[in-house]
C-alpha atoms as a PDB file:
ATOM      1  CA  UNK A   1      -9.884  17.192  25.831  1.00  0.00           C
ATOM      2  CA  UNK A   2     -10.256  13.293  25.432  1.00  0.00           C
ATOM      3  CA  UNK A   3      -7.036  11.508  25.472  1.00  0.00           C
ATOM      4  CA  UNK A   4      -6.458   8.048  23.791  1.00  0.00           C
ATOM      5  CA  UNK A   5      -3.800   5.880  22.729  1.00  0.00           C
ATOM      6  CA  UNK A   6      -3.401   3.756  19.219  1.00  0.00           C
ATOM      7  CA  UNK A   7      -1.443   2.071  16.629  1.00  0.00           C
ATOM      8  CA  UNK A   8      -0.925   3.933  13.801  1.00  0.00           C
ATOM      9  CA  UNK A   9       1.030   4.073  10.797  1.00  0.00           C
ATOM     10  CA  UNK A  10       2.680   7.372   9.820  1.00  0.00           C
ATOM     11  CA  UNK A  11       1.183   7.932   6.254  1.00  0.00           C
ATOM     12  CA  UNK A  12       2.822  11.592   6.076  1.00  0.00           C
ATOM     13  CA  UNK A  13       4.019  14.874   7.150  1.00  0.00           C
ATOM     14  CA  UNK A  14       4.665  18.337   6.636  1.00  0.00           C
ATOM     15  CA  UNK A  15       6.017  21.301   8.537  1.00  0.00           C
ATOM     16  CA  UNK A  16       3.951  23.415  10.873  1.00  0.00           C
ATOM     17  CA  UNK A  17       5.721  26.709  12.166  1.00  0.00           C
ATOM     18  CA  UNK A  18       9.362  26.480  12.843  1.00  0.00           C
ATOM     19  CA  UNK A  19       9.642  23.287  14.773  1.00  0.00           C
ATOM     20  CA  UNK A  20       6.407  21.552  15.267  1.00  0.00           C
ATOM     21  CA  UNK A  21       5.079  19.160  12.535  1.00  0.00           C
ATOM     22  CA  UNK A  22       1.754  17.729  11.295  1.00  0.00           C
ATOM     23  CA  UNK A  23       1.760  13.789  11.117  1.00  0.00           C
ATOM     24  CA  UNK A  24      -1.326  12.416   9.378  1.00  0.00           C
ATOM     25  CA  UNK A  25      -1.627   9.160  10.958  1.00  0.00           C
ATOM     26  CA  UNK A  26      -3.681   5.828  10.047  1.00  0.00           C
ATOM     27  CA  UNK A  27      -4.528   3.949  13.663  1.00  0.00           C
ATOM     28  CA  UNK A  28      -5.583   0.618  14.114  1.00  0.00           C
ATOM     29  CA  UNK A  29      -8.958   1.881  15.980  1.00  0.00           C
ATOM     30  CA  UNK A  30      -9.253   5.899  15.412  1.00  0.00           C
ATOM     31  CA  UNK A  31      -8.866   5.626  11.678  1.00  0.00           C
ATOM     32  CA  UNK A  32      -7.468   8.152   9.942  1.00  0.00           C
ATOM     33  CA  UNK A  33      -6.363  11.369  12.343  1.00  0.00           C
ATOM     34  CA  UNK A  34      -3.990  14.330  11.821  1.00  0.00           C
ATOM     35  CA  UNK A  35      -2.228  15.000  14.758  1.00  0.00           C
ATOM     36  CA  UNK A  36       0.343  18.357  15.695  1.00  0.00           C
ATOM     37  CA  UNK A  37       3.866  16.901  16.747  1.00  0.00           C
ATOM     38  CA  UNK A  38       4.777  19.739  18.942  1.00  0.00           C
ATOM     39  CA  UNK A  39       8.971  20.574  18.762  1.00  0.00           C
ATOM     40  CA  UNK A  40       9.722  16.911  16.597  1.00  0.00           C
ATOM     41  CA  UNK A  41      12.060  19.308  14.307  1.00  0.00           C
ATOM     42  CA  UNK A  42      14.143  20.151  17.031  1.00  0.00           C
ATOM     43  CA  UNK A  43      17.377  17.964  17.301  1.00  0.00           C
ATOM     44  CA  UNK A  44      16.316  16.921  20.747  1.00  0.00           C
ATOM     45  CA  UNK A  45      13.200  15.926  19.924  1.00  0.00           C
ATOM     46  CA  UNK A  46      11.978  12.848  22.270  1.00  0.00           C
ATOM     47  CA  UNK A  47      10.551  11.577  19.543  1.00  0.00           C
ATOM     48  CA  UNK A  48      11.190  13.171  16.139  1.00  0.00           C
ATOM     49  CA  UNK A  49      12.686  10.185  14.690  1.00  0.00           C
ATOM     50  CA  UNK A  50       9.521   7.639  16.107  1.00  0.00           C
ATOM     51  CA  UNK A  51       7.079   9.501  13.657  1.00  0.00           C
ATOM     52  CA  UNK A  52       8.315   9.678  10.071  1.00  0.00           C
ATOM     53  CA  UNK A  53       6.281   8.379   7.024  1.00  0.00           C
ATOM     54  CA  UNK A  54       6.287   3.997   7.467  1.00  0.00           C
ATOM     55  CA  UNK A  55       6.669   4.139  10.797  1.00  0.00           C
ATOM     56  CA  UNK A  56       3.990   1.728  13.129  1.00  0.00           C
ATOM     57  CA  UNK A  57       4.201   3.736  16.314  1.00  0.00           C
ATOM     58  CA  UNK A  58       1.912   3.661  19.453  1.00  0.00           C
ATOM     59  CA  UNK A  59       0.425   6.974  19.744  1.00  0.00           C
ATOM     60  CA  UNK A  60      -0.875   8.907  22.968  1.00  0.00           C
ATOM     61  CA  UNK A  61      -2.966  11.968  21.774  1.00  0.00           C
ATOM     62  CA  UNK A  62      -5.125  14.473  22.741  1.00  0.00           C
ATOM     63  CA  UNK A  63      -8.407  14.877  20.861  1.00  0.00           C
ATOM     64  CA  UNK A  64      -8.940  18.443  19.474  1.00  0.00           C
ATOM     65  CA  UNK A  65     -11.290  20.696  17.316  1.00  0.00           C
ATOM     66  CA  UNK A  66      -9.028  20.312  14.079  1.00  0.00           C
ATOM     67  CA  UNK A  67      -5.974  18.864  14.923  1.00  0.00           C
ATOM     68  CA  UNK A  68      -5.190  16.110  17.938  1.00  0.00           C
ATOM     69  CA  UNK A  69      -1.944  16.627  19.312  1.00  0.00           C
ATOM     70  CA  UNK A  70       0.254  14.255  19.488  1.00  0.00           C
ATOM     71  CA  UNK A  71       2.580  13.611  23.433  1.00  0.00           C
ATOM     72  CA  UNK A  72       4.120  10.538  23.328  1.00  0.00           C
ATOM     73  CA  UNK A  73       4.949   7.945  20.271  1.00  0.00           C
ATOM     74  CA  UNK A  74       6.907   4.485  21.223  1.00  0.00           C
ATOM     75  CA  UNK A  75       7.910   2.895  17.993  1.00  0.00           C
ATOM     76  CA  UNK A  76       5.858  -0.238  17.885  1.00  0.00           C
ATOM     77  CA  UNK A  77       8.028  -1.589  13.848  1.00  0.00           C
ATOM     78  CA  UNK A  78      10.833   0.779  12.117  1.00  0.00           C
ATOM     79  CA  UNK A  79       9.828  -0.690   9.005  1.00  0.00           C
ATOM     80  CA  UNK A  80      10.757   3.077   7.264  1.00  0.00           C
ATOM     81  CA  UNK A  81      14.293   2.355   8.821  1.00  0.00           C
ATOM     82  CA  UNK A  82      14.996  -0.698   6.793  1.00  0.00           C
ATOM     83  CA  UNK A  83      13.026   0.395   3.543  1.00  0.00           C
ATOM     84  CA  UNK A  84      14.928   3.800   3.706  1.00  0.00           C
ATOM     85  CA  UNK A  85      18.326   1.779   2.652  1.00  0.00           C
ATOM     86  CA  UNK A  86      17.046   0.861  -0.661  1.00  0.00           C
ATOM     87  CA  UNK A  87      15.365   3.322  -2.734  1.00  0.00           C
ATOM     88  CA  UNK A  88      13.492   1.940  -4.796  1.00  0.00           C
ATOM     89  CA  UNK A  89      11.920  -0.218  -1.628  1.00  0.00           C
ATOM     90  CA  UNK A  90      11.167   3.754   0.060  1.00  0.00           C
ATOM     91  CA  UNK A  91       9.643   4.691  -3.336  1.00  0.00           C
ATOM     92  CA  UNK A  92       7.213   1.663  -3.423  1.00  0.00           C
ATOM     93  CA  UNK A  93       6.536   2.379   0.534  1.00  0.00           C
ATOM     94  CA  UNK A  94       5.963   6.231  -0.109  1.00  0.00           C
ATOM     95  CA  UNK A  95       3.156   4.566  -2.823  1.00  0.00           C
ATOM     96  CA  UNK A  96       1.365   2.665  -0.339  1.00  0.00           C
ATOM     97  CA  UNK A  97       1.145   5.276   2.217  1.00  0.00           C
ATOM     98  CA  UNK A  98      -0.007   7.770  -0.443  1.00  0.00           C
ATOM     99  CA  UNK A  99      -2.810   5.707  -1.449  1.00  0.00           C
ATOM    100  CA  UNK A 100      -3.679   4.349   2.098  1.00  0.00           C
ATOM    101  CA  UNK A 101      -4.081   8.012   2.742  1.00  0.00           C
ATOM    102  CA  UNK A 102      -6.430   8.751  -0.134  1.00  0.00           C
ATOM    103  CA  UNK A 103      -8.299   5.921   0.427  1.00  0.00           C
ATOM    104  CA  UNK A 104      -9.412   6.331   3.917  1.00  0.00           C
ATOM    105  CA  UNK A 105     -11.352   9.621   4.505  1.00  0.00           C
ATOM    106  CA  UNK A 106     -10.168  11.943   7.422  1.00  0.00           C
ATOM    107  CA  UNK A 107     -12.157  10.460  10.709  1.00  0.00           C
ATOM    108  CA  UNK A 108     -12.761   6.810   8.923  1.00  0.00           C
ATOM    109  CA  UNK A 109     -11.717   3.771  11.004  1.00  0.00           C
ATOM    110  CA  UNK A 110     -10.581   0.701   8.670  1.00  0.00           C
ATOM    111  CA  UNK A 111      -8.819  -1.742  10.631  1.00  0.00           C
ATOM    112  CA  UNK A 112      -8.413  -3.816   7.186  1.00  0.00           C
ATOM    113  CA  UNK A 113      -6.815  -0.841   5.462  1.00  0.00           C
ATOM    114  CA  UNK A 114      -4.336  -0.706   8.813  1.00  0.00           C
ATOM    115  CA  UNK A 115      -3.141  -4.340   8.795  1.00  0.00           C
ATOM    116  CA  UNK A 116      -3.093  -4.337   4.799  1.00  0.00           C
ATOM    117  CA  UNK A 117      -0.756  -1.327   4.934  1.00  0.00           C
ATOM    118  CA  UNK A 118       0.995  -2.732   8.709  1.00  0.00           C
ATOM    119  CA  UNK A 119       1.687  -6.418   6.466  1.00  0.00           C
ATOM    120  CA  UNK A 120       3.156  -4.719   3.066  1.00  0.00           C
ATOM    121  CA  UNK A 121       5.538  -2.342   4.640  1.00  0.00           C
ATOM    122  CA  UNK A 122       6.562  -5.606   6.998  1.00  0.00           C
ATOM    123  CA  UNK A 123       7.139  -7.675   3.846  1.00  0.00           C
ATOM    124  CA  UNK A 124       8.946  -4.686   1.948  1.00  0.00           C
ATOM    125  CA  UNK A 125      11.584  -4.407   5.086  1.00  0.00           C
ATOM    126  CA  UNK A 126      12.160  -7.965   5.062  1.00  0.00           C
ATOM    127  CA  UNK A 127      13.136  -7.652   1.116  1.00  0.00           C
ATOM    128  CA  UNK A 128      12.609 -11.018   0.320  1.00  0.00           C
ATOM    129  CA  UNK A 129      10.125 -10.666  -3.535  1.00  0.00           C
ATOM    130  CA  UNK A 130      10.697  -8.050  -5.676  1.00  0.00           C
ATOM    131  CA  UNK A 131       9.079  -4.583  -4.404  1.00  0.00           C
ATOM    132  CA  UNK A 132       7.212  -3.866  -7.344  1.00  0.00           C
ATOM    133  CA  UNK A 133       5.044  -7.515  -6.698  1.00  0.00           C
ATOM    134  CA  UNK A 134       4.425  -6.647  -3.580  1.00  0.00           C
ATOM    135  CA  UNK A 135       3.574  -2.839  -3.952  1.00  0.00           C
ATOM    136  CA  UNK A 136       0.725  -4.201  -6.940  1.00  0.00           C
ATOM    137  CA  UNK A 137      -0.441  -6.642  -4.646  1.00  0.00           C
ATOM    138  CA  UNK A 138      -0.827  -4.324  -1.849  1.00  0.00           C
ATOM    139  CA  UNK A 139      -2.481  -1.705  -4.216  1.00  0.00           C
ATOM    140  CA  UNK A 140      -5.374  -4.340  -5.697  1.00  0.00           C
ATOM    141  CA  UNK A 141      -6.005  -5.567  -2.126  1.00  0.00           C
ATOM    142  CA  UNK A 142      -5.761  -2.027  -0.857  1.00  0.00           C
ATOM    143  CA  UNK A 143      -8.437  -0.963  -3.811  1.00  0.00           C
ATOM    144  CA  UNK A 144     -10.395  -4.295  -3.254  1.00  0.00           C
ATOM    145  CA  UNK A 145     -11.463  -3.393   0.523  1.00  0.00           C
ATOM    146  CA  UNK A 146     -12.190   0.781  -0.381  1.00  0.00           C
ATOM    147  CA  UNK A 147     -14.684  -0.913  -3.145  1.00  0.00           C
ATOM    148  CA  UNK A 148     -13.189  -0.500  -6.104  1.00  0.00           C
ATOM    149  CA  UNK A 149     -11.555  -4.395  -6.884  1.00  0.00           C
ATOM    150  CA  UNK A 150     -10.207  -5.240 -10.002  1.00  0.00           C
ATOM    151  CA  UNK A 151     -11.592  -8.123 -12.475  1.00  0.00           C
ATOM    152  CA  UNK A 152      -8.618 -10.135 -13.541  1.00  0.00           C
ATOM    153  CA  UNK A 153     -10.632 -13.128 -14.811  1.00  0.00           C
ATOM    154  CA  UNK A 154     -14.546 -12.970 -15.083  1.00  0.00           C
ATOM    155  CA  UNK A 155     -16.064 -10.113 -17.279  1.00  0.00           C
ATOM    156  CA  UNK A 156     -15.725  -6.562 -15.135  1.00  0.00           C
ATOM    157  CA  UNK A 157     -19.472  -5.596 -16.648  1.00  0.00           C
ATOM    158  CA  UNK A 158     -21.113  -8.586 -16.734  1.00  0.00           C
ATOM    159  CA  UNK A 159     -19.898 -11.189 -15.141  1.00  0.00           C
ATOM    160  CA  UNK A 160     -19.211 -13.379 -17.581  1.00  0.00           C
ATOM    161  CA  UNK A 161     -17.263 -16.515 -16.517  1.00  0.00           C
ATOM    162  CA  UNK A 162     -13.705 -15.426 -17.722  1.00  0.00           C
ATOM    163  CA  UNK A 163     -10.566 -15.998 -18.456  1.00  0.00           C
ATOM    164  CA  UNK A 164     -10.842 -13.139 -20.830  1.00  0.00           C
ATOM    165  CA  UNK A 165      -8.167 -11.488 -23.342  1.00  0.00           C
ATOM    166  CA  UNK A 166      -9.338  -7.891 -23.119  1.00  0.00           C
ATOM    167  CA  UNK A 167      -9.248  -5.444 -20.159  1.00  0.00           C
ATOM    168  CA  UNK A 168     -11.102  -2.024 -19.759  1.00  0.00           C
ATOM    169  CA  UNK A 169      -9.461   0.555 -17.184  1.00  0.00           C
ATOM    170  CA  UNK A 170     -12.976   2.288 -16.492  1.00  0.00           C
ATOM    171  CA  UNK A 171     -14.999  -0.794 -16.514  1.00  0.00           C
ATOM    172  CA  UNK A 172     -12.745  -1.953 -13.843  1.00  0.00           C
ATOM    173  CA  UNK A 173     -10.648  -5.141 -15.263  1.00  0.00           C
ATOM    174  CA  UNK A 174     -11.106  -8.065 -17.728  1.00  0.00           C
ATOM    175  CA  UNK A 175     -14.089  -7.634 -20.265  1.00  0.00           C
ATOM    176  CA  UNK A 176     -15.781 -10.359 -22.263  1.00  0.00           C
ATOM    177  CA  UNK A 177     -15.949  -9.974 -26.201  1.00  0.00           C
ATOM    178  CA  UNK A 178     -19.820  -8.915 -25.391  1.00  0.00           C
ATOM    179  CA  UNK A 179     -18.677  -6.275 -23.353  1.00  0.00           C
ATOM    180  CA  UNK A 180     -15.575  -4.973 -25.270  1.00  0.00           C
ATOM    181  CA  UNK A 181     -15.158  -1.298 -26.031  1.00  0.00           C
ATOM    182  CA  UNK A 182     -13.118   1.113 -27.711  1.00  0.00           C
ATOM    183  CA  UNK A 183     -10.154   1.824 -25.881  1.00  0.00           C
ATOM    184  CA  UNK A 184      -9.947  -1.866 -24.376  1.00  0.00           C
ATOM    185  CA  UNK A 185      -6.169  -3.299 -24.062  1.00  0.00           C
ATOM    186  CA  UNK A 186      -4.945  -7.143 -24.743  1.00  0.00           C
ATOM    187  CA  UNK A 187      -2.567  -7.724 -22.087  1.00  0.00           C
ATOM    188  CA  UNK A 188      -1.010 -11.168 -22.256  1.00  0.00           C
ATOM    189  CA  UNK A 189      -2.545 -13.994 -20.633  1.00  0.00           C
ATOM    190  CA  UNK A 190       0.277 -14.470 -18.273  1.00  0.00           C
ATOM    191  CA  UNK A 191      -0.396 -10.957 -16.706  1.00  0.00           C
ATOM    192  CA  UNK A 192      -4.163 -11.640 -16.095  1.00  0.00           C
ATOM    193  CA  UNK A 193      -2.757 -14.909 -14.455  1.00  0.00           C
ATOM    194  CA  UNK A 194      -0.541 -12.722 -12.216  1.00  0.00           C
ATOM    195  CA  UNK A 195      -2.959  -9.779 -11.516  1.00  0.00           C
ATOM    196  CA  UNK A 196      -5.207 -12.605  -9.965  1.00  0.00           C
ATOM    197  CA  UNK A 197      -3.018 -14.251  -8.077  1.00  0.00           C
ATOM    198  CA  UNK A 198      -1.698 -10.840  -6.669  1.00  0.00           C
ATOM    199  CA  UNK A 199      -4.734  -9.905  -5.761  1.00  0.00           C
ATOM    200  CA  UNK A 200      -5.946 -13.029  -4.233  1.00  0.00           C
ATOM    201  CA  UNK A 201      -2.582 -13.444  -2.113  1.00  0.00           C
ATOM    202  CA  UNK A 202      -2.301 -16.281  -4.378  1.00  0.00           C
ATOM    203  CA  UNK A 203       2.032 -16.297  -3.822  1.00  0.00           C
ATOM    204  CA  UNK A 204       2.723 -19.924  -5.240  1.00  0.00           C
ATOM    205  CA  UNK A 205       0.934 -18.711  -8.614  1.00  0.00           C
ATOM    206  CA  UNK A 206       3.098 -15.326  -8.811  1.00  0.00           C
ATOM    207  CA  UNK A 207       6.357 -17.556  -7.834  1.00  0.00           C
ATOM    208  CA  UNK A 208       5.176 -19.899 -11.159  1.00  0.00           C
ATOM    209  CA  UNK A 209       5.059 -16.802 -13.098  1.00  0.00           C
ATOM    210  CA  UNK A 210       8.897 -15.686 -12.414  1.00  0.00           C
ATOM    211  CA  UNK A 211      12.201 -17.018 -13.866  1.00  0.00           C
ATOM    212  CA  UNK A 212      10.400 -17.126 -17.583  1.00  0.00           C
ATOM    213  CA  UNK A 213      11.172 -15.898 -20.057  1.00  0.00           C
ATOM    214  CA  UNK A 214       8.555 -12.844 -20.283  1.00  0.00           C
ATOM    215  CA  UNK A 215       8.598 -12.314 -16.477  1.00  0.00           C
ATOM    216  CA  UNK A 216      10.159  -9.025 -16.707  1.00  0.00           C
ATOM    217  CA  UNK A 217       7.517  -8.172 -19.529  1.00  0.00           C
ATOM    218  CA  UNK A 218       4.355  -9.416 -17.030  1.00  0.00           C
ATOM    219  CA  UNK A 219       6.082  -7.267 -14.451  1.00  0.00           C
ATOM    220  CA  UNK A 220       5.776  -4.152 -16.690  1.00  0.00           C
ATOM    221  CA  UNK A 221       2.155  -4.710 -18.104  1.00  0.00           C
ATOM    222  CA  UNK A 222       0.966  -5.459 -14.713  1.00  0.00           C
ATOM    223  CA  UNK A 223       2.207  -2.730 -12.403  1.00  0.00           C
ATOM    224  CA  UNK A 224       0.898  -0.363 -15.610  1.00  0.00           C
ATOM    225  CA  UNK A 225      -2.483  -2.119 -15.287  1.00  0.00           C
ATOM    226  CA  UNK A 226      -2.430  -1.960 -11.571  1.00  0.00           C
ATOM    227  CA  UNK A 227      -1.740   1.832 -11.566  1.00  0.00           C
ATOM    228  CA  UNK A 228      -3.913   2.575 -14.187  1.00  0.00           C
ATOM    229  CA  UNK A 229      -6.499   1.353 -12.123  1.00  0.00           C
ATOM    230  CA  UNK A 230      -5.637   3.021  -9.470  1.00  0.00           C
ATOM    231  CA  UNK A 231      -5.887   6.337 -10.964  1.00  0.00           C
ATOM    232  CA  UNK A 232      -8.622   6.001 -12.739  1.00  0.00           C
ATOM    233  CA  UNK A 233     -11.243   4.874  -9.934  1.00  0.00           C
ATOM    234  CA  UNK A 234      -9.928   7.184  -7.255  1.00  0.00           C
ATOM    235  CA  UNK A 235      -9.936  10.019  -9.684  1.00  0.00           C
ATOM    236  CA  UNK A 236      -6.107  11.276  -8.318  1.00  0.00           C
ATOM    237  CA  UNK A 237      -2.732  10.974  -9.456  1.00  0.00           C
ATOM    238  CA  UNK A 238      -0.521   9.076  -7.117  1.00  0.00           C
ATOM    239  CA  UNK A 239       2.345  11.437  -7.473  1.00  0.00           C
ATOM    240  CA  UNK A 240       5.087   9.243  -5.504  1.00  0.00           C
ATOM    241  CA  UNK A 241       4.300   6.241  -8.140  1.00  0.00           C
ATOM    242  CA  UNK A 242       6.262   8.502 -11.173  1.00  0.00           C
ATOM    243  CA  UNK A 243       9.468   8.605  -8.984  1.00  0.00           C
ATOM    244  CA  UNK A 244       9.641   4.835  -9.238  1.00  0.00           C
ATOM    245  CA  UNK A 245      11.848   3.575 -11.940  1.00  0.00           C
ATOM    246  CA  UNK A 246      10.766   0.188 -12.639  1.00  0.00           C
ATOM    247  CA  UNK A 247      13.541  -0.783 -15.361  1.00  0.00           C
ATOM    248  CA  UNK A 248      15.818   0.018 -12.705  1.00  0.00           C
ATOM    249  CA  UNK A 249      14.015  -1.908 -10.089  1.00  0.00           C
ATOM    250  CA  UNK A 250      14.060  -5.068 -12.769  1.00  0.00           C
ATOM    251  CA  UNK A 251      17.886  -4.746 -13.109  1.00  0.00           C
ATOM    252  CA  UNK A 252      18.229  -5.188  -9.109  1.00  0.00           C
ATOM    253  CA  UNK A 253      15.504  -7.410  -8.301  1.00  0.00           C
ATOM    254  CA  UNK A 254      15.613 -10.167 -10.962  1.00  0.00           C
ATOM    255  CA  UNK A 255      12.723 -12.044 -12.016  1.00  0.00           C
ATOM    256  CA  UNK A 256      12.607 -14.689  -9.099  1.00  0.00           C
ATOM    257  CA  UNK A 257      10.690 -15.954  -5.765  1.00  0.00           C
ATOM    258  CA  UNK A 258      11.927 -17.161  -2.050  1.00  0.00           C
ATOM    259  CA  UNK A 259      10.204 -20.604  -1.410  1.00  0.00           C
ATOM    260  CA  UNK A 260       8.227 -18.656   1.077  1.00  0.00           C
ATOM    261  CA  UNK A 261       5.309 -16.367   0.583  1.00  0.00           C
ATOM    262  CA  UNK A 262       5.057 -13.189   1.986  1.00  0.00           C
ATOM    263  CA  UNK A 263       2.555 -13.968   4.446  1.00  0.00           C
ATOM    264  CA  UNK A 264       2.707 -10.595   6.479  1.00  0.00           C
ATOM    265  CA  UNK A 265       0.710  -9.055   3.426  1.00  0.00           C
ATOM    266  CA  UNK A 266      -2.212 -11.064   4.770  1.00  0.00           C
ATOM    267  CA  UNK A 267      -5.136  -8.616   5.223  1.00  0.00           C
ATOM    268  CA  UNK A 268      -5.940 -10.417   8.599  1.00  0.00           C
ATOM    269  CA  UNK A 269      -2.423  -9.808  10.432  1.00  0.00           C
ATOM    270  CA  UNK A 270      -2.538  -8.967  13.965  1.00  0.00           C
ATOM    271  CA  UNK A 271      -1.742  -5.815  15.154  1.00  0.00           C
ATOM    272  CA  UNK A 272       2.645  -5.089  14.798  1.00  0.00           C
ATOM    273  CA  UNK A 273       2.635  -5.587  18.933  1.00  0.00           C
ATOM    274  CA  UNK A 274       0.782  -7.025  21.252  1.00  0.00           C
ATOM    275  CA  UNK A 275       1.148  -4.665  23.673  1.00  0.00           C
ATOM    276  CA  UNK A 276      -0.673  -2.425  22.019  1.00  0.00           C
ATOM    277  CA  UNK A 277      -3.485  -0.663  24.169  1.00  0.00           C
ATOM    278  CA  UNK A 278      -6.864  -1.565  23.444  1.00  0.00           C
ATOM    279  CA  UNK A 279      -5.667  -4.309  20.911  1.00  0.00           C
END
């Protein structure tokens, strides 16, 4: 059996017999794998701790029919460690790895998807803009590169130079009045301004957006927008996103920016270490 070694990010996990563990992994090269953790549920488990969902760990495994196994993990980022002390921080990172996961097809390499998801759980750890911009950021970009991007300004159908005041879920963002259906929302113009900026990375544009007065409002209408679309393009519920309380999330994590951008959400990051084989 082929052995090889990658980064990966621990999307999930579930039990497997009374100690051992499946780990469905997203690595920088392989792509998506799902690997047995042999004995990680054991207290003296080498390296139980190394693979739990948000982890960026570098992987030795051995390549099998259904299942690779999994014999050594060095923890390349504990992002999960940090996240885990604020809740609503481990909700928003349980969010991304669910939809990293259903994004990227068993056996698919996307090295985009890896450093997308490797950036936003970096930025979420550091804490320093409000989880639910960065989890809707990561989400559009995340969507963007699987194919299924979101029009926030130009007409989803036709292209029609934009900015436009309506917005179609199935047609996939902003429509023009041509183009307008039954069933189209209004959302305000501030939240097409934001959905565009969060989906270009555009940070300075979000920051201009927070402190106003309907802040908290854009917050609400965009993250609905954002998970609408979500849903409705993939075709599957994200269940982690309904354990999210986003009033409470508002209360703690008021309406403003740092003076930096969260650069590590930067699709083109390098890889969490540079020690990592084959990098």
């Amino acid at each position: 059996m082929p052995l090889y070694r990658d980064a990966a990010i621990v999307l999930r996990t579930h039990p497997l017999g009374e100690a051992d563990r499946i780990v469905t992994l997203l690595g920088h090269q392989r792509g998506k794998v799902r690997a047995v953790a042999k004995g990680v549920r054991r207290t003296r488990s080498r390296f139980g701790a190394r693979l739990e969902p948000a982890m960026v760990v570098d992987v030795q495994c051995y390549e099998g029919r259904t299942l690779d196994t999994i014999t050594q993990a060095e923890g390349l980022a504990a992002y999960g460690e940090a996240i885990a002390r604020d809740y609503p921080r481990w909700v928003c990172s349980t969010v991304m790895c669910e939809t990293a996961d259903s994004l990227v097809d068993e056996g698919e390499t996307s090295p985009q998807q890896f450093r997308l998801l490797a950036g936003a759980l970096s930025a979420l750890a550091v804490g320093q803009w409000p989880a639910d911009l960065l989890l809707d950021g990561y989400l559009l970009r995340a969507m963007a590169i699987a194919g299924w991007p979101m029009m926030a300004r130009d007409c989803a159908r036709c292209g029609a130079p934009g900015p436009h005041r309506a917005f179609h879920v199935a047609a996939g963002g902003a429509v023009c009045p041509s183009c307008r259906t039954a069933g189209a929302e209004a959302p305000h113009p501030d939240s097409f301004t934001m959905l565009h900026a969060l989906g270009e990375s555009d940070w300075g544009t979000v920051r201009g957006l927070l402190g106003g007065a309907r802040s908290d409002a854009c917050r609400r209408e965009v993250h609905s927008l954002v998970t609408g679309h979500v849903q409705w393009h993939t075709e599957r519920n994200v269940r982690s996103v309904r354990h999210l309380d986003l009033e409470d999330l508002l209360s703690r994590e008021p309406s403003s920016g740092p003076a930096a951008a969260p650069d590590q959400t930067a699709p083109d990051q390098p890889v969490p270490s540079h020690t990592t084989p084959g990098a």
